[in-house]
PDB file of N, CA and C in Angstrom:
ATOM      1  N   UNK A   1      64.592 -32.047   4.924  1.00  0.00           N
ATOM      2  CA  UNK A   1      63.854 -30.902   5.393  1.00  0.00           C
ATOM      3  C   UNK A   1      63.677 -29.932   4.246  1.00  0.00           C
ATOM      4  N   UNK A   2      62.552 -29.420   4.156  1.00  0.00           N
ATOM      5  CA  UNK A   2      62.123 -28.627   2.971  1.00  0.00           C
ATOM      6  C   UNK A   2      62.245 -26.980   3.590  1.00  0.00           C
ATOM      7  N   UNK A   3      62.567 -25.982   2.969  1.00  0.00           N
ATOM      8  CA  UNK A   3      62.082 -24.647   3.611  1.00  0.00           C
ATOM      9  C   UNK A   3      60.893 -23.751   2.868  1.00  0.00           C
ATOM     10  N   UNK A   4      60.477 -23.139   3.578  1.00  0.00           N
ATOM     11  CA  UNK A   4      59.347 -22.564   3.665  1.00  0.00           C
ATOM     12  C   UNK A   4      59.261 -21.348   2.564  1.00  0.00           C
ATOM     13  N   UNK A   5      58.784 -20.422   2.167  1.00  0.00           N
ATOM     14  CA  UNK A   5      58.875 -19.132   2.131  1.00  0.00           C
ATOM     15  C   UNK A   5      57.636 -18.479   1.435  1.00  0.00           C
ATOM     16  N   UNK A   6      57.980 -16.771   1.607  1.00  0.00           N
ATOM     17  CA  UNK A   6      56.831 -15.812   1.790  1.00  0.00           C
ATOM     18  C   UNK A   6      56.856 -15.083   0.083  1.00  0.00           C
ATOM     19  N   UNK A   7      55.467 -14.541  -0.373  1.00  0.00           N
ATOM     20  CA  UNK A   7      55.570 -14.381  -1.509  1.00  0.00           C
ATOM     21  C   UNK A   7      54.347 -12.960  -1.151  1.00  0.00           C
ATOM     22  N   UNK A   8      54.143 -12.314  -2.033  1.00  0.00           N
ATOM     23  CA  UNK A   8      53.522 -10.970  -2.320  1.00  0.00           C
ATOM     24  C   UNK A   8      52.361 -11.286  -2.759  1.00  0.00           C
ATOM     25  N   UNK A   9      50.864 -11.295  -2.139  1.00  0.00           N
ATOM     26  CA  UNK A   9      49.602 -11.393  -2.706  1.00  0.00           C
ATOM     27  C   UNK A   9      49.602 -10.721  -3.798  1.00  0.00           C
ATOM     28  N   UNK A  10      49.257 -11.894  -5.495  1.00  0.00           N
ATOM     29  CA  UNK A  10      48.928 -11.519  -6.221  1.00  0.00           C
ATOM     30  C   UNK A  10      50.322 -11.439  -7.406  1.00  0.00           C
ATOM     31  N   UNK A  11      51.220 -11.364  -6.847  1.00  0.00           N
ATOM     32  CA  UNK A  11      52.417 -11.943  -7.541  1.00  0.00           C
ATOM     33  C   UNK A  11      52.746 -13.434  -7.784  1.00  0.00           C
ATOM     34  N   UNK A  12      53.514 -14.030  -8.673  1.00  0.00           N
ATOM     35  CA  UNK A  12      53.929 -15.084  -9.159  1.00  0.00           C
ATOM     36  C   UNK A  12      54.600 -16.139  -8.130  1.00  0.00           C
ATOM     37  N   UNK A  13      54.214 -16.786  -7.795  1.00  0.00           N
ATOM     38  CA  UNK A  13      54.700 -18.018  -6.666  1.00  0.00           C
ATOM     39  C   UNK A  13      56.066 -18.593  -7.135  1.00  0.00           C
ATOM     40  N   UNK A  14      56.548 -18.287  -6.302  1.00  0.00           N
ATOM     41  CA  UNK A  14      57.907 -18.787  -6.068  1.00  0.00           C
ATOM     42  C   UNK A  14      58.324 -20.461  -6.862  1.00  0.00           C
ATOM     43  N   UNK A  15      58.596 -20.763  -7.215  1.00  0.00           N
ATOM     44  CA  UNK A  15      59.587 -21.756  -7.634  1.00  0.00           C
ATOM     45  C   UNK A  15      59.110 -22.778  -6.647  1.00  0.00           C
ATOM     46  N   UNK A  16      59.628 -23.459  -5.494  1.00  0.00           N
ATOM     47  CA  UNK A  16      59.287 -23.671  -4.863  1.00  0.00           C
ATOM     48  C   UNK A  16      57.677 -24.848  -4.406  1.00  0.00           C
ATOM     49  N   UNK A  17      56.840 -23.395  -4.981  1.00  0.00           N
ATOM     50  CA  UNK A  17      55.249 -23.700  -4.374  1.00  0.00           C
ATOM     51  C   UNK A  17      54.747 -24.840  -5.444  1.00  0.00           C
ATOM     52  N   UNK A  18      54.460 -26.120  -4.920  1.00  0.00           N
ATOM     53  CA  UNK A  18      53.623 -27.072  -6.052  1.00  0.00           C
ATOM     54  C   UNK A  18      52.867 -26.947  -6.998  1.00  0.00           C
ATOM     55  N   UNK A  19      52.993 -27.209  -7.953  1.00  0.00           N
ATOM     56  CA  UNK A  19      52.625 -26.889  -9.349  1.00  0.00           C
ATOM     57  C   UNK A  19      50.881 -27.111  -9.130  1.00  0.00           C
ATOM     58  N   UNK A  20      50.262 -27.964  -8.197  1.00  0.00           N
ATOM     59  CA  UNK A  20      49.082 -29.001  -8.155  1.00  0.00           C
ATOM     60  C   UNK A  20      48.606 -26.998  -7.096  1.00  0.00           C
ATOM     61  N   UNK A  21      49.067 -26.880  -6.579  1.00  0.00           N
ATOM     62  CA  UNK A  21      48.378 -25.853  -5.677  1.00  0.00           C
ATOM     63  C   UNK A  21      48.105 -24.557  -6.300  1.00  0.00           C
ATOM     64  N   UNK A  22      49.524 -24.249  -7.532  1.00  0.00           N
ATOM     65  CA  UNK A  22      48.998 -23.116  -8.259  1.00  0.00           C
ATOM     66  C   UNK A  22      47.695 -22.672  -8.584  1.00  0.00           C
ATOM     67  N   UNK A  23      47.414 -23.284  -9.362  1.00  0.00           N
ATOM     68  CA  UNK A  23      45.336 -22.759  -9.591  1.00  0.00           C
ATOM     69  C   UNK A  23      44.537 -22.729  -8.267  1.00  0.00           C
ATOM     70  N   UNK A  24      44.785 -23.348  -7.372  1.00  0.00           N
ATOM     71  CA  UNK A  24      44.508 -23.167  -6.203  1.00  0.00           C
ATOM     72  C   UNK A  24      44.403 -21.866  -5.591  1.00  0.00           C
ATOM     73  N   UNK A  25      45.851 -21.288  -5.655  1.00  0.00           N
ATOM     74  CA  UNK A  25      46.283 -20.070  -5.062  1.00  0.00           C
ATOM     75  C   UNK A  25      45.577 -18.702  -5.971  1.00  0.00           C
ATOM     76  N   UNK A  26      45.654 -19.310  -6.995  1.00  0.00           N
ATOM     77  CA  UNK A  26      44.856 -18.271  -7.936  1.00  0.00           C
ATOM     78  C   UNK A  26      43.482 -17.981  -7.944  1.00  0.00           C
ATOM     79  N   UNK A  27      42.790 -18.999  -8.059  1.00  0.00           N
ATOM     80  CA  UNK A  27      41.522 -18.856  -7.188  1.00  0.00           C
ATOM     81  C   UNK A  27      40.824 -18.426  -6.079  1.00  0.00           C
ATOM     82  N   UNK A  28      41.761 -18.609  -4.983  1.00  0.00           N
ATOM     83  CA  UNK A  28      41.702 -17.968  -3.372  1.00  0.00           C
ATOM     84  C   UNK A  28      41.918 -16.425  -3.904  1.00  0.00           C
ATOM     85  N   UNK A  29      42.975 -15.832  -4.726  1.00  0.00           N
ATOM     86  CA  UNK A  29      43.413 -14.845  -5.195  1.00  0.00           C
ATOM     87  C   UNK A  29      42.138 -13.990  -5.778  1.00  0.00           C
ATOM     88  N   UNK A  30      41.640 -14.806  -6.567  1.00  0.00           N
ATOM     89  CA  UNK A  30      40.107 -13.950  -7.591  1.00  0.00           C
ATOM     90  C   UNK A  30      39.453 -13.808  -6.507  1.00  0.00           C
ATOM     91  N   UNK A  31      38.857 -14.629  -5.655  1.00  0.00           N
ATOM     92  CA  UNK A  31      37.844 -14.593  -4.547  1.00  0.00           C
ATOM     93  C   UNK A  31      38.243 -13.410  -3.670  1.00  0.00           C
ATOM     94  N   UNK A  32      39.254 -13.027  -3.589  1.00  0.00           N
ATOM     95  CA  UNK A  32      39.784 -11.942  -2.932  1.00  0.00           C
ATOM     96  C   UNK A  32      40.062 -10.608  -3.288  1.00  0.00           C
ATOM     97  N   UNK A  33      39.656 -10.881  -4.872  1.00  0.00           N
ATOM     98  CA  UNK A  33      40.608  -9.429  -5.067  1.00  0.00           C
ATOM     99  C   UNK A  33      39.916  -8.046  -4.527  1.00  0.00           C
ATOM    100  N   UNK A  34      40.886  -7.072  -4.635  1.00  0.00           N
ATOM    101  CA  UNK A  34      40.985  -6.309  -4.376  1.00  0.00           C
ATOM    102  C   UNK A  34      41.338  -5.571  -3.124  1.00  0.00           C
ATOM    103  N   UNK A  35      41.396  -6.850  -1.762  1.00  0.00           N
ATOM    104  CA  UNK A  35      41.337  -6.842  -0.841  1.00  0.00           C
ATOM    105  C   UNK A  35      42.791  -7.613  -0.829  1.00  0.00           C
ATOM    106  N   UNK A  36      43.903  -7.494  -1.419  1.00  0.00           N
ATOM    107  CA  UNK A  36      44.907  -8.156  -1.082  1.00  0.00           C
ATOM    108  C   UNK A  36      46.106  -7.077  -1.064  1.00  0.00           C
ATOM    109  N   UNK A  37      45.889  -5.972  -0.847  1.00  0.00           N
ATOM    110  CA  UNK A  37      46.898  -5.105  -0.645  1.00  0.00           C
ATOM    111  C   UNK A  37      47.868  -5.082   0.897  1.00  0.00           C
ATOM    112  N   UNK A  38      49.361  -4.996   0.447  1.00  0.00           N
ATOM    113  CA  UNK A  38      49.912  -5.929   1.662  1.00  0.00           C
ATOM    114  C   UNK A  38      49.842  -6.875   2.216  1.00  0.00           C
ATOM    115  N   UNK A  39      49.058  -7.978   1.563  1.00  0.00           N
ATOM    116  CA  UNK A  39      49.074  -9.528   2.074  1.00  0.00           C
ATOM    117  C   UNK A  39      50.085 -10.294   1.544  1.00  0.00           C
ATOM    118  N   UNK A  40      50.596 -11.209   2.148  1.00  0.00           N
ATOM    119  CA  UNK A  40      51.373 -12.323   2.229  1.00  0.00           C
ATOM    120  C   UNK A  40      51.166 -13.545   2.314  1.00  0.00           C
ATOM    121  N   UNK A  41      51.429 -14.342   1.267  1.00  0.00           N
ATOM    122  CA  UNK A  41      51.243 -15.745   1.595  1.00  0.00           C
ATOM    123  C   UNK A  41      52.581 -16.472   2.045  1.00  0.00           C
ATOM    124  N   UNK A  42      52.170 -17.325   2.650  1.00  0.00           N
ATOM    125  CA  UNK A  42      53.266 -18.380   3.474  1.00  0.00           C
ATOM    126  C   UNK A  42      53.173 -19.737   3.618  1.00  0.00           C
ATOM    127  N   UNK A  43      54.070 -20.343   2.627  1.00  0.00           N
ATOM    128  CA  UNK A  43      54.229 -21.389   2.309  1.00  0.00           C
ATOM    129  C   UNK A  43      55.398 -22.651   2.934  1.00  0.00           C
ATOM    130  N   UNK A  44      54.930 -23.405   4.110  1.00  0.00           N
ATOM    131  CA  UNK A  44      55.189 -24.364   5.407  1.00  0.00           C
ATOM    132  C   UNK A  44      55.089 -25.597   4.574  1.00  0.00           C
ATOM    133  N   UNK A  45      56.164 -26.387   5.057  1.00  0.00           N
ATOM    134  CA  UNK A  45      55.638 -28.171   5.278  1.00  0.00           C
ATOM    135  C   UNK A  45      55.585 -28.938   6.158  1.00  0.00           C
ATOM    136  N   UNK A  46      54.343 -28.860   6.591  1.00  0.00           N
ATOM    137  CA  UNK A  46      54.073 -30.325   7.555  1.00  0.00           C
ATOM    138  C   UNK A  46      54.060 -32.008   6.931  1.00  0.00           C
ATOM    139  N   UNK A  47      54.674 -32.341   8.222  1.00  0.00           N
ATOM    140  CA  UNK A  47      55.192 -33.896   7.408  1.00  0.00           C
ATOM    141  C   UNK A  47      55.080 -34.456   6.095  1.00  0.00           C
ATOM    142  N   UNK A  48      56.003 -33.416   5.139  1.00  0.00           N
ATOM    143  CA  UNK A  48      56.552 -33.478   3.681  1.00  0.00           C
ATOM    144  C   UNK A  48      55.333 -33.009   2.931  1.00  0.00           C
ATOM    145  N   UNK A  49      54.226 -32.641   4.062  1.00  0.00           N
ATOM    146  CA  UNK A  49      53.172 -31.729   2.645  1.00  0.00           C
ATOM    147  C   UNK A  49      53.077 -30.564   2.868  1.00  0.00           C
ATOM    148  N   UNK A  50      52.807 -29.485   1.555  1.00  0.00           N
ATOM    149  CA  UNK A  50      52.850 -28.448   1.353  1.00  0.00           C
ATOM    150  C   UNK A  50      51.671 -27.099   2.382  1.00  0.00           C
ATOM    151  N   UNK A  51      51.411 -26.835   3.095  1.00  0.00           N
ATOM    152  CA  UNK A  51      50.648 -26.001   3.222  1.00  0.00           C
ATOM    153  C   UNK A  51      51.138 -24.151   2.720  1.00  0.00           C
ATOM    154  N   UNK A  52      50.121 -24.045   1.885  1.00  0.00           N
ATOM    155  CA  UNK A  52      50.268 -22.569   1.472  1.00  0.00           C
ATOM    156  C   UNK A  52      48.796 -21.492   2.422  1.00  0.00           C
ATOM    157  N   UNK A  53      49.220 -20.487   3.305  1.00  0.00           N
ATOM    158  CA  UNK A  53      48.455 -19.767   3.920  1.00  0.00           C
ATOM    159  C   UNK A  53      48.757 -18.442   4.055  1.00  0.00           C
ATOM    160  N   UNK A  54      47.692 -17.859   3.209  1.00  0.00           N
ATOM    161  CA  UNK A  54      47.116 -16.230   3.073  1.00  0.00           C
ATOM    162  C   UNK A  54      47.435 -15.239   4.696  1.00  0.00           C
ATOM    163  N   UNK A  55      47.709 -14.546   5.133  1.00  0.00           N
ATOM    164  CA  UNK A  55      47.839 -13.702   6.251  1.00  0.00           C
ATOM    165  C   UNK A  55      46.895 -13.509   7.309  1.00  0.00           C
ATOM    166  N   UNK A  56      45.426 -13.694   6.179  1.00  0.00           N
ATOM    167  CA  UNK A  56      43.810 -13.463   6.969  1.00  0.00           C
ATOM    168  C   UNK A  56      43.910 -14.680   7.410  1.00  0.00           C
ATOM    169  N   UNK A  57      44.428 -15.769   6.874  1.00  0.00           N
ATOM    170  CA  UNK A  57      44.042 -17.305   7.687  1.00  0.00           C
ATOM    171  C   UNK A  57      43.364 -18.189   6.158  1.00  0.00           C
ATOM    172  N   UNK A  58      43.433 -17.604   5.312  1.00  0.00           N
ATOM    173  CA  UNK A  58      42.816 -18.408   4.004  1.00  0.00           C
ATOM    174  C   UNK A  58      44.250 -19.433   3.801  1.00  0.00           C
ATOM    175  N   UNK A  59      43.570 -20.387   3.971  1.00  0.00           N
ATOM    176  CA  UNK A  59      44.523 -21.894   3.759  1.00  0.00           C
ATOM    177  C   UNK A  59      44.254 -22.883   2.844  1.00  0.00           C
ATOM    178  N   UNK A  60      45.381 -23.273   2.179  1.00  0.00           N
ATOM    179  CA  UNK A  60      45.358 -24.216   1.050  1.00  0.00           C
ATOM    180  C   UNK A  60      46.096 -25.193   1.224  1.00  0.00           C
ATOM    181  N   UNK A  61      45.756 -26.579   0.997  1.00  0.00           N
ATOM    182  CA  UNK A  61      46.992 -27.381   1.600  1.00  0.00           C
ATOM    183  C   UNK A  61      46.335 -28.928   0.736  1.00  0.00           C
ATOM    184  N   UNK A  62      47.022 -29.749   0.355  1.00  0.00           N
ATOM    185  CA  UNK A  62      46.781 -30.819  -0.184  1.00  0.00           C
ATOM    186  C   UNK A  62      46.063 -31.799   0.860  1.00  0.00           C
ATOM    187  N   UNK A  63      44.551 -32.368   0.264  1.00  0.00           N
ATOM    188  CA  UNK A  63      43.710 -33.522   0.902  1.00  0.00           C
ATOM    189  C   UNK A  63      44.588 -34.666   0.844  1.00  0.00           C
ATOM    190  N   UNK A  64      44.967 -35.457   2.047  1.00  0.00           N
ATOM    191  CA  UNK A  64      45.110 -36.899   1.488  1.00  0.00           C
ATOM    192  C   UNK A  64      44.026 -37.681   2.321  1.00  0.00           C
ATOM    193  N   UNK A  65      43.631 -38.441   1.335  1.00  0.00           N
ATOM    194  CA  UNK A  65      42.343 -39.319   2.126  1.00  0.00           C
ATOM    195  C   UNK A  65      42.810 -40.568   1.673  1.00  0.00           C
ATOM    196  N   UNK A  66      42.251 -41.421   2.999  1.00  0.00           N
ATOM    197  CA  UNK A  66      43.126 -43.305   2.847  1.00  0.00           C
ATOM    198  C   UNK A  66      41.918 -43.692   2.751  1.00  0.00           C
ATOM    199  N   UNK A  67      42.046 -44.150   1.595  1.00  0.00           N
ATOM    200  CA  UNK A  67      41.082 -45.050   0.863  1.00  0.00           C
ATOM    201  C   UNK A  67      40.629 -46.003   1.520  1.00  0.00           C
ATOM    202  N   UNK A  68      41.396 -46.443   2.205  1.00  0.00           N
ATOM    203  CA  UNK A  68      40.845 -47.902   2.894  1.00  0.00           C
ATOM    204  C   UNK A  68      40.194 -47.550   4.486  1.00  0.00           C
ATOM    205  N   UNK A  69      40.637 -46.244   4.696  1.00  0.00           N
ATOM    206  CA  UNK A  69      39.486 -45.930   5.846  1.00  0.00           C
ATOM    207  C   UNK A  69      38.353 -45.474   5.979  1.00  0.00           C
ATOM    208  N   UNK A  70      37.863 -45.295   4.269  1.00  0.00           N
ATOM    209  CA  UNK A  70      36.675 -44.749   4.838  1.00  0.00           C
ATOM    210  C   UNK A  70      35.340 -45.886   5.121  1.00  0.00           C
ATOM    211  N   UNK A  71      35.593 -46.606   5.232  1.00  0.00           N
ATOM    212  CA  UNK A  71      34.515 -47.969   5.787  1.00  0.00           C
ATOM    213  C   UNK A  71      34.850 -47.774   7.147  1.00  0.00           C
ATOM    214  N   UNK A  72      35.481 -48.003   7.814  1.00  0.00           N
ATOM    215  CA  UNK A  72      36.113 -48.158   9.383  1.00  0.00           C
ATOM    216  C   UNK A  72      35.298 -47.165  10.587  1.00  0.00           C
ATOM    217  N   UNK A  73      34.416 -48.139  11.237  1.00  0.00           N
ATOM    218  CA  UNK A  73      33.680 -47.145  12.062  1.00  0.00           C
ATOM    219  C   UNK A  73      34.525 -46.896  13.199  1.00  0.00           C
ATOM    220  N   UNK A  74      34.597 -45.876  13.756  1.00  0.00           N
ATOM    221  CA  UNK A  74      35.774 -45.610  14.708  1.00  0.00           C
ATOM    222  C   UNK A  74      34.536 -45.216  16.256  1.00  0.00           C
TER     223      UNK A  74
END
């Protein structure tokens, strides 16, 4: 089990937060600025993957796509 935790919009991500999501978070961050006073991000794992999510609902979270399904008409 992994734990979670909360970090300060616009401050340095915790230890913790995946290295692959950093520029991620920074980006959501530029797109936002100025508008991040008192926001919080919150960083969850659902079944061993990372989701990182902004307070407004701005969400970042790793794609996994199975290669072998995308032919498969459902």
């Amino acid at each position: 089990m992994r734990l979670g935790t909360r970090w300060e919009f616009g401050a340095e991500p915790p230890a913790s937060v995946p290295a692959d999501l950093r520029p991620r978070i920074a980006a959501a961050e530029a797109a936002h600025e100025g508008e991040g006073a008192g926001r919080h991000w919150t960083l969850t794992w659902l079944e061993g993957r990372p989701i990182v999510e902004l307070d407004d609902g701005t969400r970042i979270e790793d794609a996994i796509i199975d290669v072998h399904d995308a032919d498969e008409d459902w």
